[in-house]
PDB file of N, CA and C in Angstrom:
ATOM      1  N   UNK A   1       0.839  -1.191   0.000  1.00  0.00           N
ATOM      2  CA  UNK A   1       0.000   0.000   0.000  1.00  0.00           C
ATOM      3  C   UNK A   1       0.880   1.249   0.000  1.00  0.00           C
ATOM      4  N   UNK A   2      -0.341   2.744  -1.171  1.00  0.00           N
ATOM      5  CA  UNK A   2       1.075   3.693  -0.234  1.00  0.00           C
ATOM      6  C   UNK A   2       0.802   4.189   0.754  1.00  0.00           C
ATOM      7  N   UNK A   3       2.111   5.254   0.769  1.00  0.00           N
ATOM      8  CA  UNK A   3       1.836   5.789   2.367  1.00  0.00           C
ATOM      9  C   UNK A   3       0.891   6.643   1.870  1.00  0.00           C
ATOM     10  N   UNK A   4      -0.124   7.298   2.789  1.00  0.00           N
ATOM     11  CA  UNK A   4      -1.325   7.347   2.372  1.00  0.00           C
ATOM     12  C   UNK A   4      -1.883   8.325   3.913  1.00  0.00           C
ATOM     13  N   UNK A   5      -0.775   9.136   4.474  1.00  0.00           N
ATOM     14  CA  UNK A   5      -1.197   9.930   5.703  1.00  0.00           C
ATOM     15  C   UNK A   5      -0.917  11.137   5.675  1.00  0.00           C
ATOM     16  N   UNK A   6      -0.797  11.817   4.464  1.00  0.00           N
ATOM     17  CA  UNK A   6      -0.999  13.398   4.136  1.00  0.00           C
ATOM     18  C   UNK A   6      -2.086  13.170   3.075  1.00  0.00           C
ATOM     19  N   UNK A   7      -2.827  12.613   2.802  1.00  0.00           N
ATOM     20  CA  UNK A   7      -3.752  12.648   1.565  1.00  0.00           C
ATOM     21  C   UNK A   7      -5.183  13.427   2.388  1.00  0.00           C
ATOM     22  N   UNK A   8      -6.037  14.409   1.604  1.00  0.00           N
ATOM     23  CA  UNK A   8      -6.998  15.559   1.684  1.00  0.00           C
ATOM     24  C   UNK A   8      -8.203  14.174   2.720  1.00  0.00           C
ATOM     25  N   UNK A   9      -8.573  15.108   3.651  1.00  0.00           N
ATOM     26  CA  UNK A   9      -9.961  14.759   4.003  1.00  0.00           C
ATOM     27  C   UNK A   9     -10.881  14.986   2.926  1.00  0.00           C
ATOM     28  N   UNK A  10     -11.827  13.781   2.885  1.00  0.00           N
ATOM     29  CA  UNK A  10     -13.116  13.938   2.066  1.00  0.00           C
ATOM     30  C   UNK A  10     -14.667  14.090   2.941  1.00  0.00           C
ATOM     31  N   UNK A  11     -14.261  13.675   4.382  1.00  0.00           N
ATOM     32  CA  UNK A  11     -15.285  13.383   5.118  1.00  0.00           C
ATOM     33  C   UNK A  11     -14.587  13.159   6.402  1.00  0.00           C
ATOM     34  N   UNK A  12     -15.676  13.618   7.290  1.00  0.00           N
ATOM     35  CA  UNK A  12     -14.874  13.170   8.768  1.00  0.00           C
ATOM     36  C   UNK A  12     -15.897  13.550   9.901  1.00  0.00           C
ATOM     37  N   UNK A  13     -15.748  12.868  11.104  1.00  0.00           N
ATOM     38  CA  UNK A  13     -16.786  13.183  12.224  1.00  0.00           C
ATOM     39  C   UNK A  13     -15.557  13.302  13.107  1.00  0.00           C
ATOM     40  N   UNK A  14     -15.780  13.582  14.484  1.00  0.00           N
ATOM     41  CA  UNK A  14     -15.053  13.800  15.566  1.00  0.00           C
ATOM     42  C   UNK A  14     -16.058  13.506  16.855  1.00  0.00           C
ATOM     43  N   UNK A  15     -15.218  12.551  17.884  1.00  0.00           N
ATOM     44  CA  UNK A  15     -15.629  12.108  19.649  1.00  0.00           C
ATOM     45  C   UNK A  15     -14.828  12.432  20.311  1.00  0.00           C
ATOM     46  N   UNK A  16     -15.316  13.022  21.088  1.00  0.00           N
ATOM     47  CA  UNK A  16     -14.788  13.619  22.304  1.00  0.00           C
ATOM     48  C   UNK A  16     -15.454  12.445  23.276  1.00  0.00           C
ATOM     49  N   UNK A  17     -14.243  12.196  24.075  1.00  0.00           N
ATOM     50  CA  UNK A  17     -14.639  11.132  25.147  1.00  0.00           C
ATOM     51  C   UNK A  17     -13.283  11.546  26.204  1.00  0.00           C
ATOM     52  N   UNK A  18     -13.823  12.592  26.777  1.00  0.00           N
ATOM     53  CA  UNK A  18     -12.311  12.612  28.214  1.00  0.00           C
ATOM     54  C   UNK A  18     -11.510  13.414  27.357  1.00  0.00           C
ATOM     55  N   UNK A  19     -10.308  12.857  27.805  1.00  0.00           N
ATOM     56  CA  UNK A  19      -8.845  13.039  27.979  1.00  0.00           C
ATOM     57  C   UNK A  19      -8.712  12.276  26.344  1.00  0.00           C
ATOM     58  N   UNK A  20      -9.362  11.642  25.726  1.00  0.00           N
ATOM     59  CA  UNK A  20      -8.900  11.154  24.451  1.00  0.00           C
ATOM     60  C   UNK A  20     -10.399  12.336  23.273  1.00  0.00           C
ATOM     61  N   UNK A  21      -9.459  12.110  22.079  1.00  0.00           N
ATOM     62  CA  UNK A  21     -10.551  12.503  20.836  1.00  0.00           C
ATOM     63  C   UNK A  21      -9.994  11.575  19.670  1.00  0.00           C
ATOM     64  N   UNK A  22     -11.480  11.208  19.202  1.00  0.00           N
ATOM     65  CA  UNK A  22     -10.916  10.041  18.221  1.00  0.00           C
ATOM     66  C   UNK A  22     -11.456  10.502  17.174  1.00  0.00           C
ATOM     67  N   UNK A  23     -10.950  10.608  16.099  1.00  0.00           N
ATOM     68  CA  UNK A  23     -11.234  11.352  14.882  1.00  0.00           C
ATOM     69  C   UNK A  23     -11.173  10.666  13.793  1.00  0.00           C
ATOM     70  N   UNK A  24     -12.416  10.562  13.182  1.00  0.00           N
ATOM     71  CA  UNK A  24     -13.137   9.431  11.933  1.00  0.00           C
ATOM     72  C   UNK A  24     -12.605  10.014  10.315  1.00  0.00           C
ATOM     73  N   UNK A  25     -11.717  10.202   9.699  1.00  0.00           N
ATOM     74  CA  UNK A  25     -11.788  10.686   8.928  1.00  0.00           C
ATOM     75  C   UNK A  25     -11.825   9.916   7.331  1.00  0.00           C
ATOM     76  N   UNK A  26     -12.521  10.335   6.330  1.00  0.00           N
ATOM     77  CA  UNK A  26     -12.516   9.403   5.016  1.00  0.00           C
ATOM     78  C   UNK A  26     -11.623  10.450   4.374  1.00  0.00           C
ATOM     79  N   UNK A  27     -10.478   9.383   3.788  1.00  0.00           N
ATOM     80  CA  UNK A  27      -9.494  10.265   2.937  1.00  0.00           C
ATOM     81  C   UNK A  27      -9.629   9.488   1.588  1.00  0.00           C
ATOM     82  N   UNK A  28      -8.737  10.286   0.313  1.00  0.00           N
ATOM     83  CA  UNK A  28      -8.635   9.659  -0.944  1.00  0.00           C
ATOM     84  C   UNK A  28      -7.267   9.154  -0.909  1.00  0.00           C
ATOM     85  N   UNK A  29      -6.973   7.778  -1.699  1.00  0.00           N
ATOM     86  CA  UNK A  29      -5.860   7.701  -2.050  1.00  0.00           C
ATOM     87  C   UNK A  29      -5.451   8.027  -3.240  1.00  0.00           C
ATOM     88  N   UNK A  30      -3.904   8.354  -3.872  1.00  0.00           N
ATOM     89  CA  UNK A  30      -3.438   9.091  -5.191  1.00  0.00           C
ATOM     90  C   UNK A  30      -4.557   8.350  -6.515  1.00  0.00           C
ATOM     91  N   UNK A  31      -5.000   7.302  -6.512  1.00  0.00           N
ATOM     92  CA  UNK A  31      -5.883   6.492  -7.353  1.00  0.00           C
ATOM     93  C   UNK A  31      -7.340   6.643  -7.224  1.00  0.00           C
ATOM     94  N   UNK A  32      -7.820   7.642  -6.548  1.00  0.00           N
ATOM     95  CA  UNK A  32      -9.391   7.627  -5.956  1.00  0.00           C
ATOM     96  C   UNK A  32     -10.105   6.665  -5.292  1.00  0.00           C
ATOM     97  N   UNK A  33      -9.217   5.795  -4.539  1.00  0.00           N
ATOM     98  CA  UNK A  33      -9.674   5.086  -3.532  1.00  0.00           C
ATOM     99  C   UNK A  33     -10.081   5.598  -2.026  1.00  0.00           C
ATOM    100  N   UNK A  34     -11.023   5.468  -1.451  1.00  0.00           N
ATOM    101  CA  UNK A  34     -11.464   5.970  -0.386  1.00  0.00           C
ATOM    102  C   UNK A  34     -10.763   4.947   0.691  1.00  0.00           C
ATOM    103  N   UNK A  35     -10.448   5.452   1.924  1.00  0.00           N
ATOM    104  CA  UNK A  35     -10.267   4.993   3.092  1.00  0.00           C
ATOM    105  C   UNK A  35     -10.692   5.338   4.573  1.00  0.00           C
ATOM    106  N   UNK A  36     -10.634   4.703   5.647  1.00  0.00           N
ATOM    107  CA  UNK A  36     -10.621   5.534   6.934  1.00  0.00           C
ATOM    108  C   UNK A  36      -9.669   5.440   7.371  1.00  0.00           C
ATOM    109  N   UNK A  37      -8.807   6.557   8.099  1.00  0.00           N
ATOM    110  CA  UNK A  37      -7.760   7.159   8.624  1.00  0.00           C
ATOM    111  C   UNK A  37      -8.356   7.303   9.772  1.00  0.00           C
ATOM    112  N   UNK A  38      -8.523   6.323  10.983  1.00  0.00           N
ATOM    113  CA  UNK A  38      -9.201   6.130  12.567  1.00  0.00           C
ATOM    114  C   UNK A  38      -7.773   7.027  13.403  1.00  0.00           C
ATOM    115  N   UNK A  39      -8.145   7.944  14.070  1.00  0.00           N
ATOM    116  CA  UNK A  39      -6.983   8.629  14.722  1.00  0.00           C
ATOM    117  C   UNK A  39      -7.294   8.736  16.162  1.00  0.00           C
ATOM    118  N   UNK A  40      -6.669   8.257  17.099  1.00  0.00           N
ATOM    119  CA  UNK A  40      -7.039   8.308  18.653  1.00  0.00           C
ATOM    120  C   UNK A  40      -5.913   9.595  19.117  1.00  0.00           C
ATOM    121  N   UNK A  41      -6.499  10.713  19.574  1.00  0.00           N
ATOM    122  CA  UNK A  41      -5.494  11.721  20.641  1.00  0.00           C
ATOM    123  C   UNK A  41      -5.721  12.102  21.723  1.00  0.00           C
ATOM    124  N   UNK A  42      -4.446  11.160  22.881  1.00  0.00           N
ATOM    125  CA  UNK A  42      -4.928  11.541  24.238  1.00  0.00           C
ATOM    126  C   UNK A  42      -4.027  12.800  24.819  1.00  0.00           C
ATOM    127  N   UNK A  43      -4.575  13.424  25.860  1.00  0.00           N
ATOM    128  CA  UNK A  43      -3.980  14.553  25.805  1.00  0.00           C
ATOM    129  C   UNK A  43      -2.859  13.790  27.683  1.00  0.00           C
ATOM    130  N   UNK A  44      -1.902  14.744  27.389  1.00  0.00           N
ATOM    131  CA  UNK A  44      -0.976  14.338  29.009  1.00  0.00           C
ATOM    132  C   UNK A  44      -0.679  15.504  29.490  1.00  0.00           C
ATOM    133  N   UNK A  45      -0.189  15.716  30.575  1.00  0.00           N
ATOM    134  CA  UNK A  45       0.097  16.745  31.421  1.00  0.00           C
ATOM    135  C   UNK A  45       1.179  16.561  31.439  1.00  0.00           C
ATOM    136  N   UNK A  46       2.536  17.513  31.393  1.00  0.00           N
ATOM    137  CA  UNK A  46       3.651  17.003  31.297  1.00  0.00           C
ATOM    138  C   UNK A  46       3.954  18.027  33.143  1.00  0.00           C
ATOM    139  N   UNK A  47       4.478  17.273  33.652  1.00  0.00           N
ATOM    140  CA  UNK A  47       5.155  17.336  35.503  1.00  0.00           C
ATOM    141  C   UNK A  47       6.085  18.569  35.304  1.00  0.00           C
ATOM    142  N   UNK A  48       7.419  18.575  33.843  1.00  0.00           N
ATOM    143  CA  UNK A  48       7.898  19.550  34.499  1.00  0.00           C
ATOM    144  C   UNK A  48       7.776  20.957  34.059  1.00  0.00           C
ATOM    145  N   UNK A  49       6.825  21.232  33.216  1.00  0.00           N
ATOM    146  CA  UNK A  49       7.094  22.507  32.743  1.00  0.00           C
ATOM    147  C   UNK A  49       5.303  23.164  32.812  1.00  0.00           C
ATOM    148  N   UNK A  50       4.571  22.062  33.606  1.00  0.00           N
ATOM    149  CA  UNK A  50       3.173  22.283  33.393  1.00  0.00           C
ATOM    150  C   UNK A  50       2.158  22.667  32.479  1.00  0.00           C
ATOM    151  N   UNK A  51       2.917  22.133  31.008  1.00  0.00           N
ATOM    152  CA  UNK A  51       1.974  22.184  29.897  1.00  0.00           C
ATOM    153  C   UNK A  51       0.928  20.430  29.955  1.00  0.00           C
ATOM    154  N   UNK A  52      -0.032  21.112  28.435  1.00  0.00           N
ATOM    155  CA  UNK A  52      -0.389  19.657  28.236  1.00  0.00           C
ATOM    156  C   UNK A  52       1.024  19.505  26.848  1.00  0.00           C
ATOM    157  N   UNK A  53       0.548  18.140  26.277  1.00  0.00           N
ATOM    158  CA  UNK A  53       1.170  17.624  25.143  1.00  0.00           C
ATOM    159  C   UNK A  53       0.033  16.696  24.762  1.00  0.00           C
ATOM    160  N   UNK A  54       0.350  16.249  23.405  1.00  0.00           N
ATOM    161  CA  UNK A  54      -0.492  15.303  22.837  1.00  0.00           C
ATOM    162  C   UNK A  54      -0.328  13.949  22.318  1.00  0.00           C
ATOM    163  N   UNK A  55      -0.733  12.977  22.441  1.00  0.00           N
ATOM    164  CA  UNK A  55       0.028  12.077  21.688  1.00  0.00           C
ATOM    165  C   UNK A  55      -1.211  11.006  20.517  1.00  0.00           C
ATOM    166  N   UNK A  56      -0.611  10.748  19.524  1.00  0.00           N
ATOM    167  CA  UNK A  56      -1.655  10.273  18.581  1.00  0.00           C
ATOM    168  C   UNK A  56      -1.215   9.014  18.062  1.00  0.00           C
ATOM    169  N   UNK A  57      -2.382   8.356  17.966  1.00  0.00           N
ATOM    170  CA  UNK A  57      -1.799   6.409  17.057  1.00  0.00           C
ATOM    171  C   UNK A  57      -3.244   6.455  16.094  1.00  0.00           C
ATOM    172  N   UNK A  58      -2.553   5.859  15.125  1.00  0.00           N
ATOM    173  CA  UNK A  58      -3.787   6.098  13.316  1.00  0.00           C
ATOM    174  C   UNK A  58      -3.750   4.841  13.451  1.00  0.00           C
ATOM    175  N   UNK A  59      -5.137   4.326  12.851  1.00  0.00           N
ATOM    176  CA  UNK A  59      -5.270   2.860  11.877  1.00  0.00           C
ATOM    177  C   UNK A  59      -5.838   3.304  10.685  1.00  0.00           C
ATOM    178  N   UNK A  60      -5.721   2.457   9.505  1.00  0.00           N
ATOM    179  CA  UNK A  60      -5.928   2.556   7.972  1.00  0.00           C
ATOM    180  C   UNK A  60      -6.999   1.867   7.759  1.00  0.00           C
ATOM    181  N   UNK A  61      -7.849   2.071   7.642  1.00  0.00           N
ATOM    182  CA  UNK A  61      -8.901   0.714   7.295  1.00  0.00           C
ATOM    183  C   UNK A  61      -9.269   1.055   5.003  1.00  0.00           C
ATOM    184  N   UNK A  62      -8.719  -0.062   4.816  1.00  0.00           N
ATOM    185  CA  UNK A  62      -9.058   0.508   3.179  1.00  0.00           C
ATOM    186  C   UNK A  62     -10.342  -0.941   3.141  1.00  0.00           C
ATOM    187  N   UNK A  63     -11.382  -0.132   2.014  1.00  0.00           N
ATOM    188  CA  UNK A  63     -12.998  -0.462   1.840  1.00  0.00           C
ATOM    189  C   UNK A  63     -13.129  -1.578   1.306  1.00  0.00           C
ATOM    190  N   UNK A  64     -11.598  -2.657   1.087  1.00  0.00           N
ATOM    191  CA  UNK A  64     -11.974  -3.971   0.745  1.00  0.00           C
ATOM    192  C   UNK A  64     -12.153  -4.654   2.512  1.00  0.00           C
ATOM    193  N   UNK A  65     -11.333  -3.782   3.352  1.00  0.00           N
ATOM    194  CA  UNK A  65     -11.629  -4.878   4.686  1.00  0.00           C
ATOM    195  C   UNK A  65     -13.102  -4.468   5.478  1.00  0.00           C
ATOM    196  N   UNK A  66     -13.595  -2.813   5.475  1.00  0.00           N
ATOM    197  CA  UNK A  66     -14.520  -2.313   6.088  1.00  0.00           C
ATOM    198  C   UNK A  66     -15.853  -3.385   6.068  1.00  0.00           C
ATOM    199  N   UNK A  67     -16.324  -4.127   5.065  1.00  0.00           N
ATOM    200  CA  UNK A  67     -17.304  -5.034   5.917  1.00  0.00           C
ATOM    201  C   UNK A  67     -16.844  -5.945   6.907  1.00  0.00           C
ATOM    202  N   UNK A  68     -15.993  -6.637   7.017  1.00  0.00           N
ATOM    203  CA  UNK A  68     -15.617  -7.948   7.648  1.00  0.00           C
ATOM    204  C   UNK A  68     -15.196  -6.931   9.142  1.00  0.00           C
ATOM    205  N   UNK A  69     -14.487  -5.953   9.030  1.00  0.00           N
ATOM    206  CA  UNK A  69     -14.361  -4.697  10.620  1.00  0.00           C
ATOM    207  C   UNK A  69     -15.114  -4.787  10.983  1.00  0.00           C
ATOM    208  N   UNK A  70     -16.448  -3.955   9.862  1.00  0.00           N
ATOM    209  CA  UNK A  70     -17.482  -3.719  10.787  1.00  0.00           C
ATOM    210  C   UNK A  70     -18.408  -4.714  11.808  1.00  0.00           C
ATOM    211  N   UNK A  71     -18.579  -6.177  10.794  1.00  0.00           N
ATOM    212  CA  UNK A  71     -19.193  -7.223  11.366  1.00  0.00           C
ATOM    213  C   UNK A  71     -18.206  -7.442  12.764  1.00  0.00           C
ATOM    214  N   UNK A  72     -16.898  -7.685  12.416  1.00  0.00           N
ATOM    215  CA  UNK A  72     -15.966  -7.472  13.859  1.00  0.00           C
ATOM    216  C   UNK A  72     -16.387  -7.126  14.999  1.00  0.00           C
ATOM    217  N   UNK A  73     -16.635  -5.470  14.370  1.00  0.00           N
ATOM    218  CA  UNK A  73     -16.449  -4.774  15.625  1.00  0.00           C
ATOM    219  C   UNK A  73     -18.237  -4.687  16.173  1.00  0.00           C
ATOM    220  N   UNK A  74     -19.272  -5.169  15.371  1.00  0.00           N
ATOM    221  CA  UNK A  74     -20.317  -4.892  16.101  1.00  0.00           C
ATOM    222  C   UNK A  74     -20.416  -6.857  16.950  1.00  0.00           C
ATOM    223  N   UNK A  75     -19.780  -7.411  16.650  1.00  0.00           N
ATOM    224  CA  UNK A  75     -19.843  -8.890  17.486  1.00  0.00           C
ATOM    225  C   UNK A  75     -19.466  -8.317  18.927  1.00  0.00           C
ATOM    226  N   UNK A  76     -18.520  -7.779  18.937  1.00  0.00           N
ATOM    227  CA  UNK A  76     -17.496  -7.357  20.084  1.00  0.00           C
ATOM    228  C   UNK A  76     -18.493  -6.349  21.303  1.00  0.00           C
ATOM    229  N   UNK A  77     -18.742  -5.641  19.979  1.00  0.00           N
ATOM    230  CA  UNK A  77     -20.180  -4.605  20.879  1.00  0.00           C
ATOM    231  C   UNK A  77     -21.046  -5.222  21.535  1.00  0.00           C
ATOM    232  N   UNK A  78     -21.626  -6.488  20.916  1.00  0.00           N
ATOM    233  CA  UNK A  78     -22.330  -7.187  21.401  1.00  0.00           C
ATOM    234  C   UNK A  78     -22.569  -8.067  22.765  1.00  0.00           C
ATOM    235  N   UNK A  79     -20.894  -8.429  22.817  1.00  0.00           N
ATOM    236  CA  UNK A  79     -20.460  -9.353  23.508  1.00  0.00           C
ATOM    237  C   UNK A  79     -20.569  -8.174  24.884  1.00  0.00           C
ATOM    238  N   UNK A  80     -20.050  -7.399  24.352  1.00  0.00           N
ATOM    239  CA  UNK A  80     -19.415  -6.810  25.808  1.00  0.00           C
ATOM    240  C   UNK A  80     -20.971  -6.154  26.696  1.00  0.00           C
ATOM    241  N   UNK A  81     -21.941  -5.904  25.516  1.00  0.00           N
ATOM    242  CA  UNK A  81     -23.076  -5.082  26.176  1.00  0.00           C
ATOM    243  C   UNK A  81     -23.980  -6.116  26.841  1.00  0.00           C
ATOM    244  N   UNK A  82     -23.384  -7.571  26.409  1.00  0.00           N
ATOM    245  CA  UNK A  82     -24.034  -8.961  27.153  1.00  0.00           C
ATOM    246  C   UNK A  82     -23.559  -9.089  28.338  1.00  0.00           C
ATOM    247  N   UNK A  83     -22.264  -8.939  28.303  1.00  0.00           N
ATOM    248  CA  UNK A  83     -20.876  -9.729  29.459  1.00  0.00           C
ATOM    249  C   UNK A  83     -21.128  -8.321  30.650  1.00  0.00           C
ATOM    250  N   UNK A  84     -21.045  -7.471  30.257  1.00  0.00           N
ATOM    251  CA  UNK A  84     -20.935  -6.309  30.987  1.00  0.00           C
ATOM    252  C   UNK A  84     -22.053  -5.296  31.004  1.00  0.00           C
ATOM    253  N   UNK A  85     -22.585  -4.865  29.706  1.00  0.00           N
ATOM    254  CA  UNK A  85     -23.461  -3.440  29.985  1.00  0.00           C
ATOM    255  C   UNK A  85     -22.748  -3.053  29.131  1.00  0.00           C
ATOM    256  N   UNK A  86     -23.001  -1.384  29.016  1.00  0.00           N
ATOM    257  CA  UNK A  86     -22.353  -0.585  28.414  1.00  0.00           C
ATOM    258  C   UNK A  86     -22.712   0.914  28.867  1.00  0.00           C
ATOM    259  N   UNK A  87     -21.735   2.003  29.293  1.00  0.00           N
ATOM    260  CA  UNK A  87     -22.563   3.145  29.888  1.00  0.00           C
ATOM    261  C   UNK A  87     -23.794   3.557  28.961  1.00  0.00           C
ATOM    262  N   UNK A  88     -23.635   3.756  27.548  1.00  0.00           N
ATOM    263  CA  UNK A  88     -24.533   4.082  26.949  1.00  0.00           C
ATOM    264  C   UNK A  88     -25.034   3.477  25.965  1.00  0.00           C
ATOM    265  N   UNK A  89     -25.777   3.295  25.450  1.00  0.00           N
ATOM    266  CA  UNK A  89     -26.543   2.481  24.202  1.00  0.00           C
ATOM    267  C   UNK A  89     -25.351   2.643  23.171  1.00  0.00           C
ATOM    268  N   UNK A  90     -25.469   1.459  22.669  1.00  0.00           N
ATOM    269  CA  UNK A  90     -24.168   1.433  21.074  1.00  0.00           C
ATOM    270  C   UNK A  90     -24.996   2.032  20.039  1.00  0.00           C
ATOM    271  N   UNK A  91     -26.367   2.739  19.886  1.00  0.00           N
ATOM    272  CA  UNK A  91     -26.607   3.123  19.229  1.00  0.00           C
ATOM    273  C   UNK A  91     -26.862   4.882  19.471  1.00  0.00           C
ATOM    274  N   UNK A  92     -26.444   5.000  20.386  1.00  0.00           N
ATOM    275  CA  UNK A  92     -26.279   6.707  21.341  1.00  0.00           C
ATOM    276  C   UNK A  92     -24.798   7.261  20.662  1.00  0.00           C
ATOM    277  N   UNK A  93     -24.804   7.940  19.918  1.00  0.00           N
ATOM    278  CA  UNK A  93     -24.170   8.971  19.223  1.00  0.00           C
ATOM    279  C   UNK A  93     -23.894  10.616  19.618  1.00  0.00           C
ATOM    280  N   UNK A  94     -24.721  10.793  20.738  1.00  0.00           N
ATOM    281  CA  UNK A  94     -24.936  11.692  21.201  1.00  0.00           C
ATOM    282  C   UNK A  94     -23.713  12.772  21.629  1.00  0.00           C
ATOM    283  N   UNK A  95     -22.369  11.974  21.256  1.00  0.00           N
ATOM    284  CA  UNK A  95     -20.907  12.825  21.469  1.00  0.00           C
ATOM    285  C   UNK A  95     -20.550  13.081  20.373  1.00  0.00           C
ATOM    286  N   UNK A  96     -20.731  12.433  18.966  1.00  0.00           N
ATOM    287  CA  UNK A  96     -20.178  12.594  18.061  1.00  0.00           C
ATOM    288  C   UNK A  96     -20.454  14.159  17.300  1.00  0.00           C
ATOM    289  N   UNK A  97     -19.385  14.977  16.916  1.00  0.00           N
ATOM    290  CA  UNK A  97     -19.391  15.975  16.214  1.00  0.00           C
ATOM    291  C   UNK A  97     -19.629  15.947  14.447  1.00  0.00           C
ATOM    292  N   UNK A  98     -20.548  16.938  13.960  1.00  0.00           N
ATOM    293  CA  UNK A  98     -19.898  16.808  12.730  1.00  0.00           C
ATOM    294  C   UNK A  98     -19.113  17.622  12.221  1.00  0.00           C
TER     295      UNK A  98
END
């Protein structure tokens, strides 16, 4: 694949959850392939100079794997809202920005 992490937003939402923001974004690749560029940024307090700082980790998801993720990741949802609960409904969106 290429590298593919300065390429233009086409689309994007943003969550705020705490101390982290996870940021949904659909980018193009040089060929007009669409992707998601999943970006997690938690924020830290740094001890000696009393700023914050930021720190960020990306995943790539390209649209041949996005069904088999998604089925993934809603099993997982599932499991956990069985095993555990969940504070809020998996279908409560109610943080997401557009």
């Amino acid at each position: 694949m290429e590298d593919t992490r300065d390429n233009a937003v086409v689309f994007n939402r943003t969550l705020k959850a705490g101390k982290r923001t996870y940021f949904f974004d659909v980018k193009e690749t040089n060929n007009g392939e669409f992707y998601l560029s999943l970006t997690e940024s938690k924020r830290f307090f740094n001890k000696n100079d009393g700023s914050f700082y930021f720190k960020k980790r990306n995943i790539y998801l390209y649209k041949e794997n996005m069904i088999e993720f998604s089925k993934q990741l809603h099993e997982i949802i599932q499991f956990i809202e069985e095993n555990q609960g969940m504070e809020s409904s998996y279908s409560n969106t109610s943080n997401i920005e557009d």
